[in-house]
Protein backbone atom coordinates (compact mmCIF):
# COMPACT_ATOMS: atom_id res chain seq x y z
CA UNK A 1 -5.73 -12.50 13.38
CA UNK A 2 -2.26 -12.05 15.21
CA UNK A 3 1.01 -12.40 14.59
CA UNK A 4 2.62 -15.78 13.88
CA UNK A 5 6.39 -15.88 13.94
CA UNK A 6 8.61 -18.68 13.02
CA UNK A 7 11.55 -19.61 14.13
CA UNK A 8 13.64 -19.08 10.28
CA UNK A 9 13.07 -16.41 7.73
CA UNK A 10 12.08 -17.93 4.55
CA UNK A 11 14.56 -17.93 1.41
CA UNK A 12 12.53 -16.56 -0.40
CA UNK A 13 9.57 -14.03 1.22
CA UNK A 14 7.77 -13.51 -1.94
CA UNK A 15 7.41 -17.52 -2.59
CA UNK A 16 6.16 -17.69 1.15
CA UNK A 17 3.53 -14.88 0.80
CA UNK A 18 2.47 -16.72 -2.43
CA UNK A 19 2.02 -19.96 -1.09
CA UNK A 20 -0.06 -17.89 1.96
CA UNK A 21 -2.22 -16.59 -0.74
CA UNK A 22 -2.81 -20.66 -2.66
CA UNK A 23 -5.56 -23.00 -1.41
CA UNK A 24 -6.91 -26.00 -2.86
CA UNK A 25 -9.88 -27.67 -1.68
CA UNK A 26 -13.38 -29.45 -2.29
CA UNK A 27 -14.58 -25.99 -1.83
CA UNK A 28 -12.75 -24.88 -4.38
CA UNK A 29 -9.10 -22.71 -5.08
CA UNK A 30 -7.26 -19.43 -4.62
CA UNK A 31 -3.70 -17.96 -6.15
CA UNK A 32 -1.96 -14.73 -6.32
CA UNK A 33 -2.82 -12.96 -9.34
CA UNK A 34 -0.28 -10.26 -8.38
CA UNK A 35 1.88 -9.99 -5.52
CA UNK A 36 3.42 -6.32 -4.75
CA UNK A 37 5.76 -4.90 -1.68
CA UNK A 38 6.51 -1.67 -0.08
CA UNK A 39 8.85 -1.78 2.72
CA UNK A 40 8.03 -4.81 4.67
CA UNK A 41 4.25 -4.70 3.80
CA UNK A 42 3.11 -6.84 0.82
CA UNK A 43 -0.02 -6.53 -1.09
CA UNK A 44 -1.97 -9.46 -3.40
CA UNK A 45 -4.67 -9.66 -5.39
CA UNK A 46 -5.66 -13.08 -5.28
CA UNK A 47 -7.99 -15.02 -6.92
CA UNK A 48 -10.90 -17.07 -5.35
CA UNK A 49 -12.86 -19.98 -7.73
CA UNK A 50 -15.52 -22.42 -6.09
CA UNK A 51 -15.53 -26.08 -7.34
CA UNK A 52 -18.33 -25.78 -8.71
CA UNK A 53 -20.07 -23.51 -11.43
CA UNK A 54 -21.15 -19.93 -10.99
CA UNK A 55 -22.93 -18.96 -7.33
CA UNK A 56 -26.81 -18.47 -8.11
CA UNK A 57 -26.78 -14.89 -6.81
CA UNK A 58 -23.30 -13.47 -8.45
CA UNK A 59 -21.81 -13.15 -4.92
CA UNK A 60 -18.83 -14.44 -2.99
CA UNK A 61 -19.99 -16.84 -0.25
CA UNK A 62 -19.37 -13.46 2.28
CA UNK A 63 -21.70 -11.56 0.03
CA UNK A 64 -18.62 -8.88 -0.22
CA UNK A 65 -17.53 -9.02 -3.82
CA UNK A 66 -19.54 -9.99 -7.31
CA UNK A 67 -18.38 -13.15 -8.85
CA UNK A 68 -17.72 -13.20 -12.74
CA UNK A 69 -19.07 -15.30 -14.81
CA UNK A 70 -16.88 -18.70 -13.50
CA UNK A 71 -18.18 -17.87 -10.21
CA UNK A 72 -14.98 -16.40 -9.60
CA UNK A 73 -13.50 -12.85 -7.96
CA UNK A 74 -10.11 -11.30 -6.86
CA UNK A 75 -9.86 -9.76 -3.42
CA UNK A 76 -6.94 -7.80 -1.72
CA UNK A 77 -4.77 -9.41 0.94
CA UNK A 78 -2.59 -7.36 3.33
CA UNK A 79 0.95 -9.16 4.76
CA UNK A 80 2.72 -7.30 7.35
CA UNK A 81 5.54 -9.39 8.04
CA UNK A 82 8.95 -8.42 10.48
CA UNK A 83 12.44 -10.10 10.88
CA UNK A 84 14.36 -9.89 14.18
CA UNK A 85 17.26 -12.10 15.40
CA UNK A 86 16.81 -14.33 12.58
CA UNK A 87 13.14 -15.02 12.97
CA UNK A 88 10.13 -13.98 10.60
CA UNK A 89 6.70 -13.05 11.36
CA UNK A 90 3.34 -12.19 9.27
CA UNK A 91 0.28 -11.04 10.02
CA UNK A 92 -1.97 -11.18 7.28
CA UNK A 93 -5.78 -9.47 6.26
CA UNK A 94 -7.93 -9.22 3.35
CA UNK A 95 -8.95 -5.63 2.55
CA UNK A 96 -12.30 -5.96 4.08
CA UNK A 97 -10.72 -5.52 7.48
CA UNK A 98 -9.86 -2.33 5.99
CA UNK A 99 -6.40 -2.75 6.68
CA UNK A 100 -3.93 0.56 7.79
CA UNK A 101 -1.58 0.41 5.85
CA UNK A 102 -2.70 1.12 2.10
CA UNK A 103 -0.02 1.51 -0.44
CA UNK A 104 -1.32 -1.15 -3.11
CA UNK A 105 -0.16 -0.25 -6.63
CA UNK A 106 -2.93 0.99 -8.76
CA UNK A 107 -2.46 -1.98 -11.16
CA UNK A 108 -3.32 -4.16 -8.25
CA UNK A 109 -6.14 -2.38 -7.51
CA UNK A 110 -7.57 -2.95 -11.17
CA UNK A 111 -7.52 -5.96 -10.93
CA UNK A 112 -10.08 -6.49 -8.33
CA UNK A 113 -13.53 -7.31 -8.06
CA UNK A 114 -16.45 -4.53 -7.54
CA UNK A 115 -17.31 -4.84 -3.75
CA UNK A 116 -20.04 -3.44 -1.39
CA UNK A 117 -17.74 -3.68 1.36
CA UNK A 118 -17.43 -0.44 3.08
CA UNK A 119 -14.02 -1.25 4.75
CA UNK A 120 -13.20 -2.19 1.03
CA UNK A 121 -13.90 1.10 -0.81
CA UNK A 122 -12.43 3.03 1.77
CA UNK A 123 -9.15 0.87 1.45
CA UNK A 124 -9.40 1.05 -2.09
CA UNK A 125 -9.74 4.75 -2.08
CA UNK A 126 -6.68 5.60 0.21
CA UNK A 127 -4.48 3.37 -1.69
CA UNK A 128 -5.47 5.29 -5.01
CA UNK A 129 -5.16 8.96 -3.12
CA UNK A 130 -1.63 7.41 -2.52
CA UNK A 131 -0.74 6.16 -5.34
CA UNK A 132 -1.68 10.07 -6.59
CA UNK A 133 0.33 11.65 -4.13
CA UNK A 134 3.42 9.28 -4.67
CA UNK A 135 3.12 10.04 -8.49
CA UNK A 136 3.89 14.01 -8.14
CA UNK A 137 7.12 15.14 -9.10
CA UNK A 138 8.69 18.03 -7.71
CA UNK A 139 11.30 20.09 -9.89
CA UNK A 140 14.07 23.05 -8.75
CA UNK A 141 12.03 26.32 -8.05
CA UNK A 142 8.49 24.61 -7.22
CA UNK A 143 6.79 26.47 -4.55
CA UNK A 144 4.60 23.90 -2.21
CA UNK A 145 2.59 24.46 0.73
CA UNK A 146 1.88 21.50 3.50
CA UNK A 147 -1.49 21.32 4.37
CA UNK A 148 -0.35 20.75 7.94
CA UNK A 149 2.86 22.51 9.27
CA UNK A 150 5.56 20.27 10.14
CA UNK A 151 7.30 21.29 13.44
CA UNK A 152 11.66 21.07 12.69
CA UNK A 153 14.52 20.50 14.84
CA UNK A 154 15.30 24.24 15.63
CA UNK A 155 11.64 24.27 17.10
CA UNK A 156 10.36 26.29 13.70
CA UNK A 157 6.43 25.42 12.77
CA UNK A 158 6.36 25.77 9.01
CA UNK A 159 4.67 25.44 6.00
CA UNK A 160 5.47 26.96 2.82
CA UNK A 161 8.79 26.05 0.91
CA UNK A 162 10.56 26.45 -2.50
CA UNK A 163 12.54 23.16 -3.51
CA UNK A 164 15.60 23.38 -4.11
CA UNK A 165 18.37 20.61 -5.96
CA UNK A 166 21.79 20.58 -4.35
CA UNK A 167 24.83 18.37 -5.08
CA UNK A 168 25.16 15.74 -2.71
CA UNK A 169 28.66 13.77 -3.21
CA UNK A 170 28.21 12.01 -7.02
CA UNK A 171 24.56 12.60 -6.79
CA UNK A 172 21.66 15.23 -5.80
CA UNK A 173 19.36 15.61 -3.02
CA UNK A 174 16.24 17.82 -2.35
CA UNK A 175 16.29 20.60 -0.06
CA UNK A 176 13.38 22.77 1.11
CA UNK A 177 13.91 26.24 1.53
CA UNK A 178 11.34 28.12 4.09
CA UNK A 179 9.27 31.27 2.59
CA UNK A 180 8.59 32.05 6.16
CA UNK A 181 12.69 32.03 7.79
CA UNK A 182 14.55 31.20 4.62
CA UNK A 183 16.01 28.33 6.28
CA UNK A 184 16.87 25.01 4.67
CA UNK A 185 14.58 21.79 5.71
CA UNK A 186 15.23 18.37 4.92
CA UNK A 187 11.34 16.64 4.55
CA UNK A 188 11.17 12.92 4.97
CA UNK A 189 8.68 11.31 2.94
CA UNK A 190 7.01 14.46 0.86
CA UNK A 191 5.53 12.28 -1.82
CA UNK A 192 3.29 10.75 0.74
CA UNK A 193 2.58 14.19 2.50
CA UNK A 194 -0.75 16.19 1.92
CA UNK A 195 0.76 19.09 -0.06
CA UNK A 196 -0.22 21.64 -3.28
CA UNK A 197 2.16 23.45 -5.41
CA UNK A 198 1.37 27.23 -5.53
């Protein structure tokens, strides 16, 4: 599915992504069970029930996830949504699609149903390998290696750094000191970065 835009930004963008994520129907209902965002990409788990009792063969009507015993499961929906010059925008996807951007919490993630969906487990999986990566800490005099090299301003390809704390105004910022030149890096997003501490 596209993009749809609209012509005002809702008051409130986590009511609107929650009232995306309701249905109610002869077929039967859906709500968020969880609603999470990082940057201006939100995650849900929401929860799908049919009208009527449990399916005969434990399935979905897709045949992606296993219903519980209400004939019930909880899926993973992706909003992507942008503001410009007062106007909002979504563009929404369950995880099936297996969406690109994959930054779901872990707790949202629990909270789903098992799945055969291939797009699905692979989702699944990145989120979790980020939601590893994010949880790393990194401390004064940690030596970490990129698996990649990251190419700098100054034209320098490098790889290998101790961190470093430095006094930044009232607080403290992270600096990353080259084993290779010894000169000082600034590294945007390093929790999300493929690195190991040596």
């Amino acid at each position: 599915m596209g993009w749809l835009i609209y012509p005002d930004t809702p008051s409130c963008i986590r009511d609107e992504i929650a009232r995306l994520c309701t249905w109610d129907s002869e077929k039967g209902r859906g709500f968020p069970v969880l609603i999470s965002r990082k940057g201006s990409v939100w995650y849900a788990a929401v929860r799908a029930e049919p009208a009527a009792g449990r399916l005969d063969s434990g399935r979905d009507p897709t045949g992606h996830f296993e219903t519980d015993a209400t004939g019930g499961y909880t899926f993973a929906a992706v909003f992507l949504t942008t503001t410009s010059k007062g106007e909002w925008g979504y563009k929404d996807m369950d995880e099936t699609s297996g969406p690109n951007h994959a930054e779901a919490p872990a707790k949202l993630l629990d909270l789903l149903s098992p799945t055969s969906a291939e797009f699905a487990l692979t989702w699944r999986q990145r989120c979790r390998d980020h939601a590893a990566r994010s949880n790393r800490r990194l401390k004064a005099g940690d030596l970490i290696r990129l698996t990649t090299a990251l190419r700098f301003s100054d034209g320098a390809e490098l790889q290998t750094f101790r961190v470093a704390k430095e006094k930044w105004g009232r607080s403290s910022r992270t600096v990353f000191i080259s084993t290779e030149t010894g000169g000082r890096y600034s590294i945007s997003n390093i929790m999300s970065r493929d690195w190991t501490r040596i």
